[in-house]
N, C-alpha and C. Protein backbone atom coordinates (compact mmCIF):
# COMPACT_ATOMS: atom_id res chain seq x y z
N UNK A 1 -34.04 -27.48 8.25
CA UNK A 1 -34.67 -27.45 6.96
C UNK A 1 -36.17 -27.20 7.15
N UNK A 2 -36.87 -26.42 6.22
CA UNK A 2 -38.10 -26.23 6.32
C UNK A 2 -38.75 -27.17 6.34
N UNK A 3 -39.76 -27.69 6.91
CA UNK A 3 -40.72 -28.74 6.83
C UNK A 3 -41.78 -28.51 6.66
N UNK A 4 -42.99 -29.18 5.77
CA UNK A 4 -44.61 -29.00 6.26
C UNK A 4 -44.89 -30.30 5.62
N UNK A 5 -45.81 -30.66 6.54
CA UNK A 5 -45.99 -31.99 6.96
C UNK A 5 -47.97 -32.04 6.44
N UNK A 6 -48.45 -32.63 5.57
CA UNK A 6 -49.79 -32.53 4.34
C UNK A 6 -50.21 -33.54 5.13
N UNK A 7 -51.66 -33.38 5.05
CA UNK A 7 -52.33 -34.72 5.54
C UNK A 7 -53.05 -35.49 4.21
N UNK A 8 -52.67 -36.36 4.01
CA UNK A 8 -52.98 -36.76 2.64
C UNK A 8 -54.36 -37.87 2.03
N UNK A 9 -55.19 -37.88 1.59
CA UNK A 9 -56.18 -38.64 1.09
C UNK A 9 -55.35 -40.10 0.92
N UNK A 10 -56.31 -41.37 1.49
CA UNK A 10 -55.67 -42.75 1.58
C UNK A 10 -55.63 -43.26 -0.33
N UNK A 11 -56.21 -42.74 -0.87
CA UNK A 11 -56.49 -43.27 -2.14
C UNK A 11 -55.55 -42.67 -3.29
N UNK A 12 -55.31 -41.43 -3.14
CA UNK A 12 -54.90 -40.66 -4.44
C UNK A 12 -53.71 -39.52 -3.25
N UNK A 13 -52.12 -40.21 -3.51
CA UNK A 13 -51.38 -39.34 -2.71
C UNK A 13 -51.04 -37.72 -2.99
N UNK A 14 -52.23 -37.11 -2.48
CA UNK A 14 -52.30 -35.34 -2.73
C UNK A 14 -52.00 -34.63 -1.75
N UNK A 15 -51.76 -33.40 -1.33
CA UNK A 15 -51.68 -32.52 -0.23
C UNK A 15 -53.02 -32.48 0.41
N UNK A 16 -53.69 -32.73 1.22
CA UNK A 16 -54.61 -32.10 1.60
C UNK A 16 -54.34 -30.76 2.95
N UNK A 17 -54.85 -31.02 3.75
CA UNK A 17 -55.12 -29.87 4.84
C UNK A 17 -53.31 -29.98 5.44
N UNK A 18 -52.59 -28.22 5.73
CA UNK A 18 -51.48 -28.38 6.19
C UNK A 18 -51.52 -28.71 7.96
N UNK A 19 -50.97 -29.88 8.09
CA UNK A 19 -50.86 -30.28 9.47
C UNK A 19 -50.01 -29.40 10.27
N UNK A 20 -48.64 -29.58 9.64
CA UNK A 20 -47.87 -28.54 10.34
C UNK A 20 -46.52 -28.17 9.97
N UNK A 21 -46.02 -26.79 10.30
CA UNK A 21 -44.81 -26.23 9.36
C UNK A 21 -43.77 -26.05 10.09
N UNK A 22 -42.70 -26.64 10.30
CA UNK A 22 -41.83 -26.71 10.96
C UNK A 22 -39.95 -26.55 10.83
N UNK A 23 -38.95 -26.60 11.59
CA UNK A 23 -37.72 -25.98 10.81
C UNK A 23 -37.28 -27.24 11.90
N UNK A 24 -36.48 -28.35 11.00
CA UNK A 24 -35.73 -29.80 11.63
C UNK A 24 -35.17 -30.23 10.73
N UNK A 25 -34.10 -30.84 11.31
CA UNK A 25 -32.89 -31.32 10.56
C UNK A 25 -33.19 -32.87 11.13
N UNK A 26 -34.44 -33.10 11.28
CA UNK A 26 -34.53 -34.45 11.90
C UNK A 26 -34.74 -35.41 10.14
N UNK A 27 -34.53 -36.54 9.73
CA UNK A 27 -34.78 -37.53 9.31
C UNK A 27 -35.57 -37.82 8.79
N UNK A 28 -36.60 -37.27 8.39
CA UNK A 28 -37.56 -38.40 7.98
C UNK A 28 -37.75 -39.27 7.05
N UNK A 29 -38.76 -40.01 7.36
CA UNK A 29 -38.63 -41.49 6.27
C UNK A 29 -40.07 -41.99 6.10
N UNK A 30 -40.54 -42.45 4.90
CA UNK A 30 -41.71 -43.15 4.53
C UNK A 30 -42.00 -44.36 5.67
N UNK A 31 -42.84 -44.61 6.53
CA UNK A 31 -43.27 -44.90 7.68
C UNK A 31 -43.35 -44.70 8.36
N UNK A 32 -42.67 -43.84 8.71
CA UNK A 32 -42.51 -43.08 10.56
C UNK A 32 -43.68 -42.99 10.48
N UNK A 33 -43.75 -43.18 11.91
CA UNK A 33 -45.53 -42.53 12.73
C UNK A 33 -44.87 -41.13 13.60
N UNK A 34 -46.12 -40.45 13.64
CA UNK A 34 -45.52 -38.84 13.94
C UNK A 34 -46.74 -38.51 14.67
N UNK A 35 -46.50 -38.30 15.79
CA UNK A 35 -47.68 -37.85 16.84
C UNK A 35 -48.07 -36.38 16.85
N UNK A 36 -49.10 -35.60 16.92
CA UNK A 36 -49.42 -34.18 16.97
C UNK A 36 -49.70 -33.88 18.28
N UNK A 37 -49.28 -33.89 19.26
CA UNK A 37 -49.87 -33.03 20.78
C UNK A 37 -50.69 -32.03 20.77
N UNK A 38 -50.30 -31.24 19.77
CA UNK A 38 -51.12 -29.91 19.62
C UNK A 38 -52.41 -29.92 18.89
N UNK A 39 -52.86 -30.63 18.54
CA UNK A 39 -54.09 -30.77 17.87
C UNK A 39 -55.43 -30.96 19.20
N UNK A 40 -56.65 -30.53 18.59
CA UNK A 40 -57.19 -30.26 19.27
C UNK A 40 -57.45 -31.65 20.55
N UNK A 41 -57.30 -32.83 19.55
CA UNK A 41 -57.35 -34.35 20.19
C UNK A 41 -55.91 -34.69 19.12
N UNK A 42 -55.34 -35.72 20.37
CA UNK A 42 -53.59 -35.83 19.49
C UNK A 42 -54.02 -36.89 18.67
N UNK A 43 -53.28 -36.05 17.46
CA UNK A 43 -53.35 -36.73 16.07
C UNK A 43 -51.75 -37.90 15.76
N UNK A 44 -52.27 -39.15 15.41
CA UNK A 44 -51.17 -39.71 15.16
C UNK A 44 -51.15 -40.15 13.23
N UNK A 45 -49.81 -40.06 12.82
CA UNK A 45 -49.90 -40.12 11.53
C UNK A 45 -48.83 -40.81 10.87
N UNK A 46 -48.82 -41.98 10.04
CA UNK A 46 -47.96 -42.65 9.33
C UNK A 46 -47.40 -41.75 8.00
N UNK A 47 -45.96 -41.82 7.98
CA UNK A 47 -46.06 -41.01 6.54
C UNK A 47 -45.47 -41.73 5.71
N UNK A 48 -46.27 -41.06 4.55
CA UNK A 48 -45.87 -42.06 3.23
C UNK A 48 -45.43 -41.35 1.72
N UNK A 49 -44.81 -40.17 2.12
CA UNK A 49 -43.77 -39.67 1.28
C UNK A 49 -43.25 -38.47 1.91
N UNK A 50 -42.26 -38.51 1.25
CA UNK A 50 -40.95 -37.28 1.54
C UNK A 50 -40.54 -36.93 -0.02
N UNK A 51 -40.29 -35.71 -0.08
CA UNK A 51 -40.19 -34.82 -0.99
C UNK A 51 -39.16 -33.57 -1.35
N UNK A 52 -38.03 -33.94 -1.64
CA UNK A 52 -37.15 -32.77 -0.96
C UNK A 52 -37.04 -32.14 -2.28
N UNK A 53 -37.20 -30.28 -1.91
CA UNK A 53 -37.05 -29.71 -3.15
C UNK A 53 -35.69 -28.73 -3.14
N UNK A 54 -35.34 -28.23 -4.12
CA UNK A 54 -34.45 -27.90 -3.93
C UNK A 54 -34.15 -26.30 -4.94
N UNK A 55 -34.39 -25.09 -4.58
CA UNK A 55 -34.51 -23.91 -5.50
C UNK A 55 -33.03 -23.35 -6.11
N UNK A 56 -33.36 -22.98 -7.05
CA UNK A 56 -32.23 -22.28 -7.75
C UNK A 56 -31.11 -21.56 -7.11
N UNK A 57 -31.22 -20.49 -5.92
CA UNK A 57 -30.74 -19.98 -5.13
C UNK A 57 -30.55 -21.20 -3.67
N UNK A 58 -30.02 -22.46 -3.91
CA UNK A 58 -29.45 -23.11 -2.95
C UNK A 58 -30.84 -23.56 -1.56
N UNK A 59 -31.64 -22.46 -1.48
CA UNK A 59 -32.67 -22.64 -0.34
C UNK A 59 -33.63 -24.74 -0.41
N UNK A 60 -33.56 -24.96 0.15
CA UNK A 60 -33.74 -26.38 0.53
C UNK A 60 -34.80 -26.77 1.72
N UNK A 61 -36.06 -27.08 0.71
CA UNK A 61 -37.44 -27.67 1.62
C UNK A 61 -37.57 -28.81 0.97
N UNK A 62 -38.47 -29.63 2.12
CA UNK A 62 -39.28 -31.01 1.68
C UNK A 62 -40.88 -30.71 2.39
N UNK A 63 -41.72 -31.39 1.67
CA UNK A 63 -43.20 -31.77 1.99
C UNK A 63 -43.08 -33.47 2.22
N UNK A 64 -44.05 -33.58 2.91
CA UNK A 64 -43.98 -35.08 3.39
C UNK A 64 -45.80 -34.98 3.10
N UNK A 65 -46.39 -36.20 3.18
CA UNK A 65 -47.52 -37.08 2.83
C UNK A 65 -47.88 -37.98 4.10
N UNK A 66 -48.56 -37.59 4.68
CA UNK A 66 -48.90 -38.73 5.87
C UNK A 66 -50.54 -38.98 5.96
N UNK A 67 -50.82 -40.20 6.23
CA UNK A 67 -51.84 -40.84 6.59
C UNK A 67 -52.44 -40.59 8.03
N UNK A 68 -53.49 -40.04 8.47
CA UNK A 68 -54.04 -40.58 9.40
C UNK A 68 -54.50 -41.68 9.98
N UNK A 69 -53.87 -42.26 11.27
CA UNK A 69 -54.08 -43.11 12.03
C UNK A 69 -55.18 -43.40 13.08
């Protein structure tokens, strides 16, 4: 499933800057912590929403909301 993963403002839960866009059939869930390796210094991030959308033609993404740690 498509993924992109928002880094989100602690106050007001918005999209901010895209962390990262990815294709997983992994799980996710409101708390996981989710480590970035690839960032310039590894980024670790709590998330605190999941979002699954779902289009007319069957195609199936979620956005997630995570906090920096």
């Amino acid at each position: 499933m498509k993924t992109e993963i928002y880094e989100s403002d602690p106050f007001s839960p918005r999209k901010g800057r895209l962390i990262a866009s990815i294709n997983s059939e992994y799980r996710f869930e409101k708390g996981d912590e989710v480590f970035f390796d690839d960032e310039p210094s590894r980024l670790k991030v709590r998330l605190i929403s999941v979002q699954v959308h779902i289009k007319g033609d069957g195609d199936v993404y979620r956005d997630i909301l995570a906090l920096k740690l």
